[in-house]
Structure formats: structure tokens, C-alpha cells
PDB file of N, CA and C in Angstrom:
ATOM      1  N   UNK A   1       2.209   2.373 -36.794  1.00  0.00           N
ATOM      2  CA  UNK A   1       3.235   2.107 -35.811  1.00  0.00           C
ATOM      3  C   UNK A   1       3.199   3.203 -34.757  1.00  0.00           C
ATOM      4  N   UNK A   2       3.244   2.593 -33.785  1.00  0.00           N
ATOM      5  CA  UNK A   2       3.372   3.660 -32.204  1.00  0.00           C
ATOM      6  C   UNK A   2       4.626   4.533 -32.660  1.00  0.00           C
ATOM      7  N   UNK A   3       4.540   5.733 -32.298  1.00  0.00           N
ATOM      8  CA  UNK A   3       5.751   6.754 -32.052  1.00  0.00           C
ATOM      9  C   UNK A   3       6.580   6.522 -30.391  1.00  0.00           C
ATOM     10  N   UNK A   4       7.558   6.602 -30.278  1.00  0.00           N
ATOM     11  CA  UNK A   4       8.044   6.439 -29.182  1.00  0.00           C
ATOM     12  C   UNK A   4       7.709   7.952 -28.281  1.00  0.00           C
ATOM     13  N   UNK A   5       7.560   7.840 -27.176  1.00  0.00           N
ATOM     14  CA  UNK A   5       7.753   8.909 -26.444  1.00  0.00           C
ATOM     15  C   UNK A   5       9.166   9.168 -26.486  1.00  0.00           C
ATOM     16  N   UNK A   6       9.500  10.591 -26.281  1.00  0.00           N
ATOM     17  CA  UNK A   6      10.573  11.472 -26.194  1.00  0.00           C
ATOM     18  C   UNK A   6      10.879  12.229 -24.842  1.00  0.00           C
ATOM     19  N   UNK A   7      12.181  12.385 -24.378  1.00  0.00           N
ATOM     20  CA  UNK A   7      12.319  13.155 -23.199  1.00  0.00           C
ATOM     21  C   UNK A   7      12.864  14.206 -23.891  1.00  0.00           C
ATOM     22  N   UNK A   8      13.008  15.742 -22.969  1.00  0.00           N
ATOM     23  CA  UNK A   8      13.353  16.995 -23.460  1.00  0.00           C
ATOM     24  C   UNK A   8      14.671  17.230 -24.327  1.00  0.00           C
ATOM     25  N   UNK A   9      15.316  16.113 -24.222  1.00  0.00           N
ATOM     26  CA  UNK A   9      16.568  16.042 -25.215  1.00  0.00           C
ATOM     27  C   UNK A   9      16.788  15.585 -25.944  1.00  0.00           C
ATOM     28  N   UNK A  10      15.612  14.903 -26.406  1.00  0.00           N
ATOM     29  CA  UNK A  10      15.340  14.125 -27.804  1.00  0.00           C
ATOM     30  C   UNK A  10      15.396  12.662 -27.680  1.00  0.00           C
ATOM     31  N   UNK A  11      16.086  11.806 -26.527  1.00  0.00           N
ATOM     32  CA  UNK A  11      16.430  10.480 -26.442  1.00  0.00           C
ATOM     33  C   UNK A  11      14.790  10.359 -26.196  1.00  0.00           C
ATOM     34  N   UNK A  12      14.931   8.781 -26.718  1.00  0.00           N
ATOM     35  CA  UNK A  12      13.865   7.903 -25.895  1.00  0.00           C
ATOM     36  C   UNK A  12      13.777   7.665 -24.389  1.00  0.00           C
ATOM     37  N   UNK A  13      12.594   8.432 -23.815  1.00  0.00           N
ATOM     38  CA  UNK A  13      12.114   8.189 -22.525  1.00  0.00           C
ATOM     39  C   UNK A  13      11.569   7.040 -22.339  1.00  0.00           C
ATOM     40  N   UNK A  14      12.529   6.749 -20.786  1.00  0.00           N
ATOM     41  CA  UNK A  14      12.021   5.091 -20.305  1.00  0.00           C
ATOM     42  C   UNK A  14      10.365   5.456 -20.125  1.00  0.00           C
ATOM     43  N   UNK A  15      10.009   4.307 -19.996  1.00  0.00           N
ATOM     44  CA  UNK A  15       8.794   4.013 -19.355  1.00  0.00           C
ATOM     45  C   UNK A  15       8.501   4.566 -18.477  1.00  0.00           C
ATOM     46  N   UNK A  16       7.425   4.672 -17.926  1.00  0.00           N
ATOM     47  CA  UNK A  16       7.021   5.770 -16.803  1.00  0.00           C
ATOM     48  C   UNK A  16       7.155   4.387 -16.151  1.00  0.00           C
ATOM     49  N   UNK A  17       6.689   3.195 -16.112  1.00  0.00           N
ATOM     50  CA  UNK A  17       6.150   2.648 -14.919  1.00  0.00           C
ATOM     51  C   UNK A  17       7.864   1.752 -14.631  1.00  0.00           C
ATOM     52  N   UNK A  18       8.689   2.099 -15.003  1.00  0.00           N
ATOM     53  CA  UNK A  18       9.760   1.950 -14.496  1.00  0.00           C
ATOM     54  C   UNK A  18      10.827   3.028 -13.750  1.00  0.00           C
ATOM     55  N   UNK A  19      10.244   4.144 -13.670  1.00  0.00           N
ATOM     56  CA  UNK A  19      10.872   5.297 -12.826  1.00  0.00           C
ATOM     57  C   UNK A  19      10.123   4.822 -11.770  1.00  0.00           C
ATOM     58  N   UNK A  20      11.346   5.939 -10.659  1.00  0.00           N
ATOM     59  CA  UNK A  20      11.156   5.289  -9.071  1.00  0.00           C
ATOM     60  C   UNK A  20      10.322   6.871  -8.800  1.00  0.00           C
ATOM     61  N   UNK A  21       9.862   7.312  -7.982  1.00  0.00           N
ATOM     62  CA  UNK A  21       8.562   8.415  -7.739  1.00  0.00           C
ATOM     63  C   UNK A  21       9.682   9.603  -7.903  1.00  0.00           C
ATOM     64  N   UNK A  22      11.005   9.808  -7.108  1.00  0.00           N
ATOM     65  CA  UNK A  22      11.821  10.507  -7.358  1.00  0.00           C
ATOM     66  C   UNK A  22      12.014  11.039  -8.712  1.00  0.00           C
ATOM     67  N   UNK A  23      12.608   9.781  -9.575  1.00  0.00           N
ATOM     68  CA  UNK A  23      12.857  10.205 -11.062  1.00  0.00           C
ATOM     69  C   UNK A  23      11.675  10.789 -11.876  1.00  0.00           C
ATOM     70  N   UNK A  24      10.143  10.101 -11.972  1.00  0.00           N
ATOM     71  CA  UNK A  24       9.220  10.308 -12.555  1.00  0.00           C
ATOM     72  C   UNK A  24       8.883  12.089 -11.759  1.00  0.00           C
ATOM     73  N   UNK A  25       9.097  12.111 -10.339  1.00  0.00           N
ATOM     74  CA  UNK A  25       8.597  13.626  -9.837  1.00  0.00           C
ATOM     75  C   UNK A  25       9.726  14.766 -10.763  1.00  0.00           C
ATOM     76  N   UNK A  26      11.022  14.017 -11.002  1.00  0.00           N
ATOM     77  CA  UNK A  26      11.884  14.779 -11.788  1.00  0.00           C
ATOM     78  C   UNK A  26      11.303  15.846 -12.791  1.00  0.00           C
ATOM     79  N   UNK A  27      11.239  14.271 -13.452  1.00  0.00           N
ATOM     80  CA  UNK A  27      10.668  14.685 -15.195  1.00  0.00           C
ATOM     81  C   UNK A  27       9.927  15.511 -15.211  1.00  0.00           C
ATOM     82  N   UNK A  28       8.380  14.940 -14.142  1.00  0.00           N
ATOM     83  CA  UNK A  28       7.318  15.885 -14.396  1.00  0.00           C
ATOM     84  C   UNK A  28       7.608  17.517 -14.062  1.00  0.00           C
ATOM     85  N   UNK A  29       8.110  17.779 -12.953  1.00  0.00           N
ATOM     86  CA  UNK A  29       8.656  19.241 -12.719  1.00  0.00           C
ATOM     87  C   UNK A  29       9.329  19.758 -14.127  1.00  0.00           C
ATOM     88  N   UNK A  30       9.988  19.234 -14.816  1.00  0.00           N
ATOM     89  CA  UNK A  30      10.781  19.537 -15.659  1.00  0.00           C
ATOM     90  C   UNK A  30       9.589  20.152 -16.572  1.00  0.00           C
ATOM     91  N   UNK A  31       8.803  19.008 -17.372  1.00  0.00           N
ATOM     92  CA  UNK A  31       7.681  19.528 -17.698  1.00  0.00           C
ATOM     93  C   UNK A  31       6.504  20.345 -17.583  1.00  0.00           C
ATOM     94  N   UNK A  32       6.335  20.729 -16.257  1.00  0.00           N
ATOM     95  CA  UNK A  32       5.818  21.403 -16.423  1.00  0.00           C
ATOM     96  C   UNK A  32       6.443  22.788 -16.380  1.00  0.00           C
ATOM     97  N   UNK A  33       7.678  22.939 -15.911  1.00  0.00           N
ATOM     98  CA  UNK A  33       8.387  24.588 -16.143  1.00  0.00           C
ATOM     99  C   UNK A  33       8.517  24.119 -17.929  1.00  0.00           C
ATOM    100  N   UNK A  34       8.647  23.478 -18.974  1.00  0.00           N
ATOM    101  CA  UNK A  34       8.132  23.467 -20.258  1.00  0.00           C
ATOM    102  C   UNK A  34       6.811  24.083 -20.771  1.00  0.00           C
ATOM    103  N   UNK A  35       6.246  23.386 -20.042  1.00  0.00           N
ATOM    104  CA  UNK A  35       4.746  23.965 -20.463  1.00  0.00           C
ATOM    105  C   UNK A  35       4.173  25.391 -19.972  1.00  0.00           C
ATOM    106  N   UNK A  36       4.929  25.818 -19.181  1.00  0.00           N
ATOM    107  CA  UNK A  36       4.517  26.955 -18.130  1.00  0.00           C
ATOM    108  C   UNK A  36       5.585  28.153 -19.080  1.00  0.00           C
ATOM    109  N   UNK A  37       6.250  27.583 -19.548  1.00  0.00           N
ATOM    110  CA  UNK A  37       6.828  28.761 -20.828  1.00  0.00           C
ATOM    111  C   UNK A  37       6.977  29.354 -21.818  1.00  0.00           C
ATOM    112  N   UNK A  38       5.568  28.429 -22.563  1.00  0.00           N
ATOM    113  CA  UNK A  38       4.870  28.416 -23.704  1.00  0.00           C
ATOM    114  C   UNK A  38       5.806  28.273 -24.893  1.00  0.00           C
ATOM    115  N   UNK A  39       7.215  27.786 -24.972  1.00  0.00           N
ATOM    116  CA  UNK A  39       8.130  28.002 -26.040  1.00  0.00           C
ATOM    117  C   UNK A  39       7.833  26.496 -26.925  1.00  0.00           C
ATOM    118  N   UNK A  40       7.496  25.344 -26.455  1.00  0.00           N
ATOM    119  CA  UNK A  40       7.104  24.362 -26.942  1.00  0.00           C
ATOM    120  C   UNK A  40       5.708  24.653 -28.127  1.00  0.00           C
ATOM    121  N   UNK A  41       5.911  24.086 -29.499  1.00  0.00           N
ATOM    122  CA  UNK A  41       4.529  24.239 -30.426  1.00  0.00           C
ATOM    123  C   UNK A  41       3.808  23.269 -29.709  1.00  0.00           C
ATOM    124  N   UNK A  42       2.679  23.517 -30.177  1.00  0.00           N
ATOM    125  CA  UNK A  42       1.472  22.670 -29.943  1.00  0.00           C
ATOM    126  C   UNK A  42       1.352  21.379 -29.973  1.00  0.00           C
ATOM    127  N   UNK A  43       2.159  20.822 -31.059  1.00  0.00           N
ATOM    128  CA  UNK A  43       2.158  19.448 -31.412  1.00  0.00           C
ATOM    129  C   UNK A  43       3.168  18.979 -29.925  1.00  0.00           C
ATOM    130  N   UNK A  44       4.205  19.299 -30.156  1.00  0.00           N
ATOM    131  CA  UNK A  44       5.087  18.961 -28.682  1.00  0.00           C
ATOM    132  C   UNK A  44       4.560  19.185 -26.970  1.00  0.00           C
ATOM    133  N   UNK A  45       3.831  20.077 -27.446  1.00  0.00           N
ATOM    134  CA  UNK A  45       3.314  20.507 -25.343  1.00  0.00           C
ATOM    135  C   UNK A  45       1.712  19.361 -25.592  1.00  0.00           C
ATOM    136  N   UNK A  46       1.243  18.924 -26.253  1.00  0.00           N
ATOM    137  CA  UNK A  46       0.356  17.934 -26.237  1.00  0.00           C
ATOM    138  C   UNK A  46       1.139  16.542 -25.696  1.00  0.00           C
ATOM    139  N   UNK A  47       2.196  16.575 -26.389  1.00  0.00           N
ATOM    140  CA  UNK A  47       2.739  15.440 -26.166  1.00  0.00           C
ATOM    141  C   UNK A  47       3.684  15.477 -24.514  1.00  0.00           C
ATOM    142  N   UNK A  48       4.370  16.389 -24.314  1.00  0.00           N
ATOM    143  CA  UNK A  48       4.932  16.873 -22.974  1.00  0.00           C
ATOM    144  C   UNK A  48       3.145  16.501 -22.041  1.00  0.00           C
ATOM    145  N   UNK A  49       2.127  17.235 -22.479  1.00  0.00           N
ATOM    146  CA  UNK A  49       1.280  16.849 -21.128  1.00  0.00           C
ATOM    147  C   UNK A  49       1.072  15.816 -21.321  1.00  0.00           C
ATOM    148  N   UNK A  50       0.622  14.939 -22.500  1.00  0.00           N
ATOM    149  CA  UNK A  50       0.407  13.624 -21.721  1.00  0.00           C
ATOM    150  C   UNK A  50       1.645  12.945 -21.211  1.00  0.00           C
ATOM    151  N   UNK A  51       2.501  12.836 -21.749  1.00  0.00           N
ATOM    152  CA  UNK A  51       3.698  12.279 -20.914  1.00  0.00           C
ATOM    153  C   UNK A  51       3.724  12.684 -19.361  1.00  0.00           C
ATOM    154  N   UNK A  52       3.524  14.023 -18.908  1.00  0.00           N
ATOM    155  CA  UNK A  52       3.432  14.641 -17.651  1.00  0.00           C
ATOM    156  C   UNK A  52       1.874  14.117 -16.761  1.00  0.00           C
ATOM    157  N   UNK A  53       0.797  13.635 -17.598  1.00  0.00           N
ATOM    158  CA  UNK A  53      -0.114  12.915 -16.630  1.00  0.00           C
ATOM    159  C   UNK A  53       0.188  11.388 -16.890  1.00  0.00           C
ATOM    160  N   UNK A  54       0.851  10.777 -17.450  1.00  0.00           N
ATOM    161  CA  UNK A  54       1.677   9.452 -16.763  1.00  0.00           C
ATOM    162  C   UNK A  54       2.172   9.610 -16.025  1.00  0.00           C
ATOM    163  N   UNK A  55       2.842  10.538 -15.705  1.00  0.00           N
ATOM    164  CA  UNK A  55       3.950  10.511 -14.961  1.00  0.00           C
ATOM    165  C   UNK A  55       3.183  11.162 -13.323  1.00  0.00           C
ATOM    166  N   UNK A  56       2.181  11.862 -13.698  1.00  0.00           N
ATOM    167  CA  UNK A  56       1.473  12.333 -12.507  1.00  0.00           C
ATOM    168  C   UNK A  56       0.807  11.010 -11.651  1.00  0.00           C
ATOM    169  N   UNK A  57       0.618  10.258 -12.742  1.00  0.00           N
ATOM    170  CA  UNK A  57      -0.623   8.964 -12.218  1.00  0.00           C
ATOM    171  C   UNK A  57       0.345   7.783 -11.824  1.00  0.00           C
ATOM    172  N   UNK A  58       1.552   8.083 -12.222  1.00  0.00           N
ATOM    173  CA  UNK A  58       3.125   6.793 -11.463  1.00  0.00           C
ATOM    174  C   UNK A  58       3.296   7.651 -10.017  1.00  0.00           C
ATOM    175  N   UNK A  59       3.515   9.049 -10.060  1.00  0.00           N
ATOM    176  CA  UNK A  59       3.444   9.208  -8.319  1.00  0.00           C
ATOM    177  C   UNK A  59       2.894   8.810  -7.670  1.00  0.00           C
ATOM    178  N   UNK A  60       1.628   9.253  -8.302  1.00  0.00           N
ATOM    179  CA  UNK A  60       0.141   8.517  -7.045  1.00  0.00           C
ATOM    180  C   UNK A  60       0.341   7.225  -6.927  1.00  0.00           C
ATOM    181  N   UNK A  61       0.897   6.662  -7.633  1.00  0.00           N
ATOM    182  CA  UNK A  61       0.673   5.087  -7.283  1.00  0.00           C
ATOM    183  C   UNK A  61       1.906   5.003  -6.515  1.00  0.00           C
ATOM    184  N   UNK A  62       2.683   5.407  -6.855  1.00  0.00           N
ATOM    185  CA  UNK A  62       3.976   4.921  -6.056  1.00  0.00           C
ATOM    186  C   UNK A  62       4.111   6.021  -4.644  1.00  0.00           C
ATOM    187  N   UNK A  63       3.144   6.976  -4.295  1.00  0.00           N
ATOM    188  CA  UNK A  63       3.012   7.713  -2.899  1.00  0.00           C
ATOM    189  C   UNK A  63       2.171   6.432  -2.320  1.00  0.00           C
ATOM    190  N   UNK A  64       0.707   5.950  -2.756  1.00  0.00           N
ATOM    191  CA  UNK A  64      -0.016   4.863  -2.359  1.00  0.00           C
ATOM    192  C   UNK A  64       0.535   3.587  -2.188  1.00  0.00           C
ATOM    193  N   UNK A  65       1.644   3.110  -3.075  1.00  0.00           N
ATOM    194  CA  UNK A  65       2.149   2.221  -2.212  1.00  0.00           C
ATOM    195  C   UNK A  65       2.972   2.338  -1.015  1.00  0.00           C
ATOM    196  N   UNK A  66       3.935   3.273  -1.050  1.00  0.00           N
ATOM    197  CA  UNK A  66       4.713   3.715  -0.016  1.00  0.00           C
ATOM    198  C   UNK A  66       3.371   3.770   1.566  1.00  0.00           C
ATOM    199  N   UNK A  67       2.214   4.422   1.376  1.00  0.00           N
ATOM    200  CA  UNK A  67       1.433   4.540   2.377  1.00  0.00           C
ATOM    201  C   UNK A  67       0.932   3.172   2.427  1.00  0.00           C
ATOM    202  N   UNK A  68       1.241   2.667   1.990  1.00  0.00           N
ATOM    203  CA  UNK A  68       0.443   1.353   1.941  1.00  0.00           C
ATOM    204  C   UNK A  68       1.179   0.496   2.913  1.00  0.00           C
ATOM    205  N   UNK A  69       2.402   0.554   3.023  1.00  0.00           N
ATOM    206  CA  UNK A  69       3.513   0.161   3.655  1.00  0.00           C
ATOM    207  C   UNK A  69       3.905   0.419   5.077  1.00  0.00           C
ATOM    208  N   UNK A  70       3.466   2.036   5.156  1.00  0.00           N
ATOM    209  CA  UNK A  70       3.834   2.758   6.827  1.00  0.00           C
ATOM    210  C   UNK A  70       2.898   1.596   7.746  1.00  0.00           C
ATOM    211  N   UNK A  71       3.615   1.635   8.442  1.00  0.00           N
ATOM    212  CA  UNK A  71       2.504   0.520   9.412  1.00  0.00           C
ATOM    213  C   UNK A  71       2.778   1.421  11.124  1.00  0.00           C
ATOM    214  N   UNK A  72       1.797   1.529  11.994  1.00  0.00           N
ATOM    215  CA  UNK A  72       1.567   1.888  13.100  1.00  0.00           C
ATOM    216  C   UNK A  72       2.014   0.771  14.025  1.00  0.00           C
ATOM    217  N   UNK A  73       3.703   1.102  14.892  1.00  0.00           N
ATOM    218  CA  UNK A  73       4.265   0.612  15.647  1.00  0.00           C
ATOM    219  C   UNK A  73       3.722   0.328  17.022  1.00  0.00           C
ATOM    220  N   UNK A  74       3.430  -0.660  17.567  1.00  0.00           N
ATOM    221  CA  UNK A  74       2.818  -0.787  19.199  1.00  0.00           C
ATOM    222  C   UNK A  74       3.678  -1.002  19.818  1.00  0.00           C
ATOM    223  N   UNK A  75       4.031  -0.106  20.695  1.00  0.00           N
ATOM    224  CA  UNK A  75       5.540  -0.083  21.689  1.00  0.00           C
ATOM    225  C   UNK A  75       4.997  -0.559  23.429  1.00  0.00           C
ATOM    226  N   UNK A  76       5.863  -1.049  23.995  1.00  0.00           N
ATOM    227  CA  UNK A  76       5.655  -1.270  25.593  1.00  0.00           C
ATOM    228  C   UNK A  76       5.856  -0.209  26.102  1.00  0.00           C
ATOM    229  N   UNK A  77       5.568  -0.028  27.616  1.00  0.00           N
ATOM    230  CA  UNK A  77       5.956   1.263  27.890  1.00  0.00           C
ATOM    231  C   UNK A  77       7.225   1.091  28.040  1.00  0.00           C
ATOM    232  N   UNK A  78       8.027   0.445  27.811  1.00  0.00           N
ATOM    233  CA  UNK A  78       9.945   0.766  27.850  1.00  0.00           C
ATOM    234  C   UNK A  78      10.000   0.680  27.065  1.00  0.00           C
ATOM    235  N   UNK A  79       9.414   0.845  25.801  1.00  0.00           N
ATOM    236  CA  UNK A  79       9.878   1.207  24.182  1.00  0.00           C
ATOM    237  C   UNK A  79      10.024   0.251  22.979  1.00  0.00           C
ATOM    238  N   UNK A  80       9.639  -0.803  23.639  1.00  0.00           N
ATOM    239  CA  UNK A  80       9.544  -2.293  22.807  1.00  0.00           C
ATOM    240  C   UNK A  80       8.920  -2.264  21.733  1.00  0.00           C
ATOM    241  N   UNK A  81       9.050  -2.646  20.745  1.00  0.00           N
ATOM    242  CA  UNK A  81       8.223  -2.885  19.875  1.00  0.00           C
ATOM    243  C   UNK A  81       7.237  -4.313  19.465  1.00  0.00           C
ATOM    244  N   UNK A  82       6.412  -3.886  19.800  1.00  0.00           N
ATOM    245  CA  UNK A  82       5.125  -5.150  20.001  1.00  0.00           C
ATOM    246  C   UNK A  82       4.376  -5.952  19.300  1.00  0.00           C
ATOM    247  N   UNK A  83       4.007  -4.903  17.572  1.00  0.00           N
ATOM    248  CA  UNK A  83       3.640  -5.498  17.432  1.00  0.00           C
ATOM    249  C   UNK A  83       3.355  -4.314  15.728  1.00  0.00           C
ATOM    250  N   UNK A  84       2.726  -4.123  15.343  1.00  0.00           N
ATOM    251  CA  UNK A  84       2.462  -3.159  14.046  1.00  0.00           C
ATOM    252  C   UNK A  84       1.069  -3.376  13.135  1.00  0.00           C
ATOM    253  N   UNK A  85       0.556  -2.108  12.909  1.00  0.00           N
ATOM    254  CA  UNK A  85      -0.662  -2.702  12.320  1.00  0.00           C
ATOM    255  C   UNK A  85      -0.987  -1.461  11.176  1.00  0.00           C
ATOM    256  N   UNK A  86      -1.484  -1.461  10.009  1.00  0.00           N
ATOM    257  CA  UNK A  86      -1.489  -0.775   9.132  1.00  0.00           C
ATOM    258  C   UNK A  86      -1.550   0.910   9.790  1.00  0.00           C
ATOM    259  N   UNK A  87      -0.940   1.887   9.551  1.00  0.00           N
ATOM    260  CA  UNK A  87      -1.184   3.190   9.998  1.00  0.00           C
ATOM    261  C   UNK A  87      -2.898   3.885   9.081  1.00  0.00           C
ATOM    262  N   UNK A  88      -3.676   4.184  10.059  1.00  0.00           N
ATOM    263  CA  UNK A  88      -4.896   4.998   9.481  1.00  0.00           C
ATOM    264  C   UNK A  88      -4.248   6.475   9.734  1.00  0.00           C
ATOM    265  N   UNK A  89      -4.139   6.984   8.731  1.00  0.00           N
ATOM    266  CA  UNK A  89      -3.564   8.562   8.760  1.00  0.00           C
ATOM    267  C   UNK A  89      -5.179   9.248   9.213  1.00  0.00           C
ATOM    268  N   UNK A  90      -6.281   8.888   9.062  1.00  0.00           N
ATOM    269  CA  UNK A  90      -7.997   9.670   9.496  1.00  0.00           C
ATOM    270  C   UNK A  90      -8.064   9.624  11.022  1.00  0.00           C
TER     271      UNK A  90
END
């Protein structure tokens, strides 16, 4: 049987892929000032990092969709908006 993941207070942690980039950037900060303080045993900071690279790999996806989204506004010259087309940040 799967073990549930755990958050730092013992409850069951939601799902990563249901935190919004905010909440998941939460956690992970949290974790890593955990791991960066060495007070966690071994068995637990194994489990804190992988929980913390889910949670690294839900930002990226949820920064990539957000960019996925910005779109490059085509204005008139009196400020209209014309028309929009994916933003190339290159």
C-alpha cells in the first residue's frame, strides 16, 4: 500500500497538482528552509525532497502555462487594441 505524503505538520498533503503556483511555491520554500537545517532524519528529508521536486516541477508547469497565455497586444496609434498574438519573450 502507497504511504500518503505528509506536510510539515503531520496532516495529509493535498496533491501537488492541485495547488495553485502560489501555494505549491509556499510549501516548497518551506521545505527547503527544512532541508537547509539539517534537523529532519534521513528517512524524512528524502521524503521532504521529493515532495519539494513535485512541487518544483507544478511551478514550472504552472509559470509555462501562465506564459503560455501572455499574448502581445497590437494597439493603433490612439491606443486601440487591434488585435493580439502570442508574446515571443526572444
Amino acid at each position: 500500500m502507497e504511504s500518503e505524503t505528509h506536510n510539515l505538520a503531520g496532516n495529509a498533503a493535498p496533491p501537488v497538482e492541485d495547488l495553485s503556483f502560489e501555494e505549491a511555491l509556499r510549501e516548497l520554500e518551506t521545505i527547503v528552509r527544512k532541508l537547509e537545517s539539517g534537523d529532519a532524519p534521513l528517512e524524512a528529508s528524502i521524503t521532504l525532497y521529493s515532495r519539494g521536486e513535485a512541487l518544483r516541477a507544478q511551478c514550472t508547469r504552472r509559470l509555462a502555462d501562465a506564459e503560455a497565455k501572455i499574448q502581445k497586444l497590437t494597439l493603433t496609434p490612439t491606443g486601440d487594441v487591434v488585435g493580439a498574438q502570442p508574446f515571443d519573450a526572444g
